[in-house]
N, C-alpha and C. Protein backbone atom coordinates (compact mmCIF):
# COMPACT_ATOMS: atom_id res chain seq x y z
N UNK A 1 -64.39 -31.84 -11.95
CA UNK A 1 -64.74 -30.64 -11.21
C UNK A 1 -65.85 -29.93 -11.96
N UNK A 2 -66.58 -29.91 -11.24
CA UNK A 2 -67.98 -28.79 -11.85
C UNK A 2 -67.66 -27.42 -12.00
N UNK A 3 -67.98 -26.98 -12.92
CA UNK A 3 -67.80 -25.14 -13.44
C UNK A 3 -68.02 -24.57 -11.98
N UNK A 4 -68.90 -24.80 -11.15
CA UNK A 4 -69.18 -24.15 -10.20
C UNK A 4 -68.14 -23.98 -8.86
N UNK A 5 -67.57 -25.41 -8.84
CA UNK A 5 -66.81 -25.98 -7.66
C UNK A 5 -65.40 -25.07 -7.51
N UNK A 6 -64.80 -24.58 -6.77
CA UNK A 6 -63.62 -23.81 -6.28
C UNK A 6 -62.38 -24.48 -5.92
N UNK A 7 -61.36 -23.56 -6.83
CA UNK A 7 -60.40 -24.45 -6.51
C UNK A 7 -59.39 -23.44 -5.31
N UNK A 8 -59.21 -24.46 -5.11
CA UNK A 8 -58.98 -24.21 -3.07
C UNK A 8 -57.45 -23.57 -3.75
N UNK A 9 -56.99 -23.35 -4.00
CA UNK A 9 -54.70 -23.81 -4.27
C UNK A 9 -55.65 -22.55 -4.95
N UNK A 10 -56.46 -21.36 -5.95
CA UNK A 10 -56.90 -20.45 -6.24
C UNK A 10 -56.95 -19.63 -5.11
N UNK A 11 -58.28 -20.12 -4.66
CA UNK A 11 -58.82 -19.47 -3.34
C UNK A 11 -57.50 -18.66 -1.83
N UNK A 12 -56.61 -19.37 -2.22
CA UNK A 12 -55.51 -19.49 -0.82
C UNK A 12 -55.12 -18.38 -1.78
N UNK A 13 -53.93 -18.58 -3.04
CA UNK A 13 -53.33 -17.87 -3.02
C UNK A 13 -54.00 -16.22 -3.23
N UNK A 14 -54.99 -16.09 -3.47
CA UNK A 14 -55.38 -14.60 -3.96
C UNK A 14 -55.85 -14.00 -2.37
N UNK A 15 -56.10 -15.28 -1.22
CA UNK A 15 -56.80 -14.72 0.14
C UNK A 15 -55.19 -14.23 0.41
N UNK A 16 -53.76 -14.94 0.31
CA UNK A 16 -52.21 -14.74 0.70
C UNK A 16 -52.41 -13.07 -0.32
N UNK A 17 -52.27 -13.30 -1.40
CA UNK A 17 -51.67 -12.05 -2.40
C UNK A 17 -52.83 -10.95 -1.47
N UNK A 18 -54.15 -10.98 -0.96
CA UNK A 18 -54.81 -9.87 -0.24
C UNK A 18 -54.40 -9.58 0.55
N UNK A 19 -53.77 -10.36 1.91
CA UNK A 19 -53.37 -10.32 2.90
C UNK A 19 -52.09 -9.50 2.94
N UNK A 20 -51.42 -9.71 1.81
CA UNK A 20 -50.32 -8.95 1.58
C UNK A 20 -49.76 -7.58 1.41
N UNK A 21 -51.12 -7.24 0.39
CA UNK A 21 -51.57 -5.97 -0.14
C UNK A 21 -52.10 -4.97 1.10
N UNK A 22 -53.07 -6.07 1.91
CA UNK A 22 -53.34 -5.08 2.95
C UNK A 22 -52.54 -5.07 4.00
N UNK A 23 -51.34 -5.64 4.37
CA UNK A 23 -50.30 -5.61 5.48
C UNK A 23 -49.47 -4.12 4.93
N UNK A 24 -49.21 -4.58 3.68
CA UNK A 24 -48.56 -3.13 2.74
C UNK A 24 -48.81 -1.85 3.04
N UNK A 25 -50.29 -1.85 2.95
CA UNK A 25 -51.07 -0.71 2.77
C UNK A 25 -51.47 0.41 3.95
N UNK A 26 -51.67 -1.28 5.23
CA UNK A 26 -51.50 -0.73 6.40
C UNK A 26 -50.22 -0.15 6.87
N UNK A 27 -49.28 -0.60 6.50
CA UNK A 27 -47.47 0.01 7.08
C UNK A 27 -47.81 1.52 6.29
N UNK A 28 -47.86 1.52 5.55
CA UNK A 28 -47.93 2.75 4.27
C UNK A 28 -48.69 3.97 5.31
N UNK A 29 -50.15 3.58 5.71
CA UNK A 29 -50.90 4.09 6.12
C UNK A 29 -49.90 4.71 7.77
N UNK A 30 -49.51 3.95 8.22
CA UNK A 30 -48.79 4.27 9.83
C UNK A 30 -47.37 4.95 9.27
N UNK A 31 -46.81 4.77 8.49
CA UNK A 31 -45.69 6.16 8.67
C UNK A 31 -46.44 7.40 7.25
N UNK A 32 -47.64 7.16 7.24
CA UNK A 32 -48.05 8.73 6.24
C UNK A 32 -48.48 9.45 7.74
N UNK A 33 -47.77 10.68 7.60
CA UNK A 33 -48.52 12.00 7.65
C UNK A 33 -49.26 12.67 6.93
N UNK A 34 -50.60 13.07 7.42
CA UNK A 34 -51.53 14.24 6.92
C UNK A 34 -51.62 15.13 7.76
N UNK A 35 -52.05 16.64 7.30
CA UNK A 35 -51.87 17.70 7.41
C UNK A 35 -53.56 18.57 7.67
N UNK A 36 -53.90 19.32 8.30
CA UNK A 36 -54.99 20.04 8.38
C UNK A 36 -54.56 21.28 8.99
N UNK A 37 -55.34 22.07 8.03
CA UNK A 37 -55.03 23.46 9.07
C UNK A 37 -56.59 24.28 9.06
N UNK A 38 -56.18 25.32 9.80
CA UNK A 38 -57.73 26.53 10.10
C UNK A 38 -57.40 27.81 10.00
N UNK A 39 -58.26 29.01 10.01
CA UNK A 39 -57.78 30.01 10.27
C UNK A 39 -56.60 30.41 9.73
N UNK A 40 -56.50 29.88 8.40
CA UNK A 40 -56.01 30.45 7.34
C UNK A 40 -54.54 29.81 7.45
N UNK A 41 -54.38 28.71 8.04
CA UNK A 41 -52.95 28.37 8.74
C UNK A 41 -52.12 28.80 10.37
N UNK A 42 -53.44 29.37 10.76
CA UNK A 42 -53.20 29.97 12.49
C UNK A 42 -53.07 28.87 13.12
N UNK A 43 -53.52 27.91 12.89
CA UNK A 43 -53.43 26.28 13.71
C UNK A 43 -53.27 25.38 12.85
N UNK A 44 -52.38 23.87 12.69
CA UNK A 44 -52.34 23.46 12.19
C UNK A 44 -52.26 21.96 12.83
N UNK A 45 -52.69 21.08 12.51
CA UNK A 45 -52.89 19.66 13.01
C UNK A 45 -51.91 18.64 12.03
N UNK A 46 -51.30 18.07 12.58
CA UNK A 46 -50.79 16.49 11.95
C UNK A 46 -51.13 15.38 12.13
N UNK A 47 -51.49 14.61 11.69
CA UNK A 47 -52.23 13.50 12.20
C UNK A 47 -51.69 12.02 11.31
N UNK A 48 -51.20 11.26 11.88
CA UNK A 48 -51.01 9.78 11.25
C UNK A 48 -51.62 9.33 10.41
N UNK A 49 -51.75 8.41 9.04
CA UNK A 49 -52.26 7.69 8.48
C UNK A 49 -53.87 7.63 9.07
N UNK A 50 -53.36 6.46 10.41
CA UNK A 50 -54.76 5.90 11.10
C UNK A 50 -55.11 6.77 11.63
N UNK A 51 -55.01 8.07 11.44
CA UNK A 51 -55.60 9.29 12.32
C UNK A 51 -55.45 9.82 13.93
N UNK A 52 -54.15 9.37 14.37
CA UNK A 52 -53.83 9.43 15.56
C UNK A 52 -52.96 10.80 15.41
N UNK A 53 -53.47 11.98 16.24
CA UNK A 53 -52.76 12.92 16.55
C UNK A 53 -51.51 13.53 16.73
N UNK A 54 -50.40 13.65 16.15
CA UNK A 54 -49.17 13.69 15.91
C UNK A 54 -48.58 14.52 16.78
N UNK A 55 -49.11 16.43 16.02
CA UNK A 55 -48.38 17.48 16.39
C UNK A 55 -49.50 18.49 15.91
N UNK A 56 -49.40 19.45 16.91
CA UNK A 56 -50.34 20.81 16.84
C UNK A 56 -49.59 22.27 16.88
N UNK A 57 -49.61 22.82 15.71
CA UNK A 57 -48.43 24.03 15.96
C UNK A 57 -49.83 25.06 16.04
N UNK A 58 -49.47 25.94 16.66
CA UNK A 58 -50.22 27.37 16.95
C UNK A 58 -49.43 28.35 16.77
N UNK A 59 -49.86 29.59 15.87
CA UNK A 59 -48.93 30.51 15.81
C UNK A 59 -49.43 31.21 16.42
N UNK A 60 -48.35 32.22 16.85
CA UNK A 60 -48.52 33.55 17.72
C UNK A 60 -48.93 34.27 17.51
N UNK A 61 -49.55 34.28 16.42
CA UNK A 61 -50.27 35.38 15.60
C UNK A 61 -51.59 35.48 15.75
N UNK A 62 -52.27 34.38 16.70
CA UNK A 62 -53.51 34.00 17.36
C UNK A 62 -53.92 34.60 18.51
N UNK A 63 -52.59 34.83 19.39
CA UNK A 63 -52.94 35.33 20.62
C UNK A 63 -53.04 36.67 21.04
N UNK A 64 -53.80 37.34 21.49
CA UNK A 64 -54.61 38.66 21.48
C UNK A 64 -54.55 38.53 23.09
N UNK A 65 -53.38 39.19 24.02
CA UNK A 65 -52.43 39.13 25.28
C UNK A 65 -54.18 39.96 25.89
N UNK A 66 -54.57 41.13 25.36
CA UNK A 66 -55.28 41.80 25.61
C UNK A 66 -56.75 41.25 25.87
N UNK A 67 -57.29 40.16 25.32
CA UNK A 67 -58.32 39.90 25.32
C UNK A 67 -58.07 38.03 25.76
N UNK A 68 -57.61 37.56 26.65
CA UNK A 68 -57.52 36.01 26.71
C UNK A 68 -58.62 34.98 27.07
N UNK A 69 -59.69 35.58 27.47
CA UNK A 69 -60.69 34.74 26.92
C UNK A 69 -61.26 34.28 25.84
N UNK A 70 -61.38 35.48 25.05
CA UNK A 70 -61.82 35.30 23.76
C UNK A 70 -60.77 34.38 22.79
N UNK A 71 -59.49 34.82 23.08
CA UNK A 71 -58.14 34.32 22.32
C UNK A 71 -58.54 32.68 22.89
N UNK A 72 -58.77 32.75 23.90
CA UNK A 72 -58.47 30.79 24.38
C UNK A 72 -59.72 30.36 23.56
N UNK A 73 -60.69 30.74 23.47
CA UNK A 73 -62.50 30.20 22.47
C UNK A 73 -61.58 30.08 21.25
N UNK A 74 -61.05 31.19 20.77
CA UNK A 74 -60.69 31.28 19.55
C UNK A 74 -59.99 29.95 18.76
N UNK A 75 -59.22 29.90 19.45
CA UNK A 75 -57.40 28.96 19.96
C UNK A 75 -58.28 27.37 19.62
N UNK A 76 -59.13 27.69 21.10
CA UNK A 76 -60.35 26.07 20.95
C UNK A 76 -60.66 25.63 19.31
N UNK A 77 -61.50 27.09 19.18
CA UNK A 77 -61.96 26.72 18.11
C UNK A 77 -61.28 26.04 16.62
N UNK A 78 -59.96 26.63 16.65
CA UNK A 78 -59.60 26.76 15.37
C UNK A 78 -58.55 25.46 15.56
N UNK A 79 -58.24 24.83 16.73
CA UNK A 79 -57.69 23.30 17.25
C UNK A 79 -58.65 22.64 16.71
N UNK A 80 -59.92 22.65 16.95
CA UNK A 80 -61.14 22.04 16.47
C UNK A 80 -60.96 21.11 15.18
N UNK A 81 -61.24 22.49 14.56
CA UNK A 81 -61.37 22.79 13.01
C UNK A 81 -59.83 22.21 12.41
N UNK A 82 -58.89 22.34 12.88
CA UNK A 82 -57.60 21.85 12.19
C UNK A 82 -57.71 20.31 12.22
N UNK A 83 -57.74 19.83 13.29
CA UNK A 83 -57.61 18.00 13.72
C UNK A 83 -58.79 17.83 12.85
N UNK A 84 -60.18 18.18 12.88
CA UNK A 84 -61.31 17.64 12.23
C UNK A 84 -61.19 17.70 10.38
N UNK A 85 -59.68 18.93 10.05
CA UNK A 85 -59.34 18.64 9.07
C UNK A 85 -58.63 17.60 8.37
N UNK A 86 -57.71 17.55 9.27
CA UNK A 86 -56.75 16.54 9.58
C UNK A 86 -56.98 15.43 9.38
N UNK A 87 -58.12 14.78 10.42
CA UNK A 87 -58.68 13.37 10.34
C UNK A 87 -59.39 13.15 9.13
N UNK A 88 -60.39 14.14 8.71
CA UNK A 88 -60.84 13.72 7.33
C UNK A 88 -59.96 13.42 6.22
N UNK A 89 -58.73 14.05 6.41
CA UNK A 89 -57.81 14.19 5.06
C UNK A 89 -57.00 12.67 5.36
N UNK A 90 -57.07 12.06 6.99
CA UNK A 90 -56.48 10.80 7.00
C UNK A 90 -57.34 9.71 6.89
N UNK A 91 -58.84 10.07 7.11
CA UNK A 91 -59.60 9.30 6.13
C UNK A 91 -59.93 8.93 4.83
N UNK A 92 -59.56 10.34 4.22
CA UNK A 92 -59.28 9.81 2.78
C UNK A 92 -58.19 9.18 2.10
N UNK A 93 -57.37 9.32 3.29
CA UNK A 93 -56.04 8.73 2.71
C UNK A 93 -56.05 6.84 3.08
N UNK A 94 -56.96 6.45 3.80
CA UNK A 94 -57.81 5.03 4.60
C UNK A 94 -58.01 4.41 3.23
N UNK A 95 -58.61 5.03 2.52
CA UNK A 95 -59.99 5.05 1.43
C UNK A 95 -59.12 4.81 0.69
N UNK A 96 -58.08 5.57 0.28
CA UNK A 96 -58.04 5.55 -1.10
C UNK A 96 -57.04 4.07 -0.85
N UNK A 97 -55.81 3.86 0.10
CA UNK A 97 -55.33 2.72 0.37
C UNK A 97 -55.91 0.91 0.42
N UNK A 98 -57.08 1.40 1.11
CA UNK A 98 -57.68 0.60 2.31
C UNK A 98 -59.02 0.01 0.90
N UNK A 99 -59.49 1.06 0.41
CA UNK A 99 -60.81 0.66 -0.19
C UNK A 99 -60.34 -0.15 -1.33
N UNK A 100 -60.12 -0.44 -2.61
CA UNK A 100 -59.84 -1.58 -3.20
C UNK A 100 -59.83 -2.76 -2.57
N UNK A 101 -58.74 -2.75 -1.37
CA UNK A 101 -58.72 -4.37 -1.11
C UNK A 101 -60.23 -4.67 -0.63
N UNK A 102 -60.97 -3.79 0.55
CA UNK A 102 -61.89 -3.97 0.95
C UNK A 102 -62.96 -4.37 -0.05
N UNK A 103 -63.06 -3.54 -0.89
CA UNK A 103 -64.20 -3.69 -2.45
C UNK A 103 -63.98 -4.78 -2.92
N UNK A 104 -62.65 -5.32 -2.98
CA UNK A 104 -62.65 -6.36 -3.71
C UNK A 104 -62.77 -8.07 -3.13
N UNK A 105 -62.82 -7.83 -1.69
CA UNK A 105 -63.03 -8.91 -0.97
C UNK A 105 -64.37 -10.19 -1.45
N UNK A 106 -65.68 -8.83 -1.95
CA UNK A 106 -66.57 -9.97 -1.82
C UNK A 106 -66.49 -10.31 -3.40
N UNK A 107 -65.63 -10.37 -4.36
CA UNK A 107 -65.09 -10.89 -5.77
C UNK A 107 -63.80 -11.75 -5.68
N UNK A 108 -63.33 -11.63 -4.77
CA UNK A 108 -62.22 -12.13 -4.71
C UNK A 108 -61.97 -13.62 -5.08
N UNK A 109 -63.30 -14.04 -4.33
CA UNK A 109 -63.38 -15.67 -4.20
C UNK A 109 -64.15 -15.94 -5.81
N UNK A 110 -64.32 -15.43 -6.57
CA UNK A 110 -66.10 -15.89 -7.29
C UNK A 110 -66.75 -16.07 -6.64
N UNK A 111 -67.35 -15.24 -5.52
CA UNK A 111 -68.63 -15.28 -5.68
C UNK A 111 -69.05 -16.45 -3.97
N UNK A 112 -67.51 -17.12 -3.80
CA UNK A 112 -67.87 -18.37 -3.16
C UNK A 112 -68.58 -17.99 -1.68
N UNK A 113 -67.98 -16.97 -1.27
CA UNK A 113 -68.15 -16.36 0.25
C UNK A 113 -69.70 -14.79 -0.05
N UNK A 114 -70.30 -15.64 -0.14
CA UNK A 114 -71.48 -14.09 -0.45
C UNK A 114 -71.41 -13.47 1.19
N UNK A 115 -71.45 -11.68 0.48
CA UNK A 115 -71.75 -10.96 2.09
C UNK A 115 -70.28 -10.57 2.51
N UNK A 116 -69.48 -11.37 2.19
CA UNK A 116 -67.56 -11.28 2.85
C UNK A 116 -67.75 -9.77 2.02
């Protein structure tokens, strides 16, 4: 075997031990909850791992009976701002799971698969 040449019974098991890591990582990722809020905690977003929308609490402490247009912009707004917290915070939670295996894909092999 040439220094260069790959040994396959290598190659399998570390592509199995990845496959593994990221089946893991993904389950991990689908029962985490993350959390975002706005407006100081006036709205608050939950959102899944993979960033799928959970639960939206609104407190009552938002609504201004007297003024309900402005209160519903408000309400909009700060729904907005909570989920867009939300999802970022379940993107980082992607990243921090998700990125190793990904990074380490195109090393995985030596080198054999350039670009993977």
């Amino acid at each position: 075997m040439n220094p260069g040449d790959i040994n396959l019974r290598q190659v399998l098991e570390q592509a199995q031990l990845m496959q593994q890591q990221f089946v893991n990582a993904q389950q991990e990722l689908s029962e985490a909850k993350v959390e975002g809020t706005a407006g100081g905690g006036l709205v608050t977003a939950t959102v899944s791992g993979g960033g799928d929308l959970l639960e939206l609490k609104i407190s009552p402490k938002v609504i201004d009976a007297e003024n309900p247009e402005e209160t519903a912009e408000t309400i909009a707004d700060l729904v907005i701002a909570a989920v867009r917290d939300a999802t970022r915070a379940a993107a980082e939670l992607q990243q921090e799971k998700l990125g190793p295996l990904t990074q380490g894909l195109g090393g995985a092999f030596g080198g054999a698969f350039p670009g993977v």
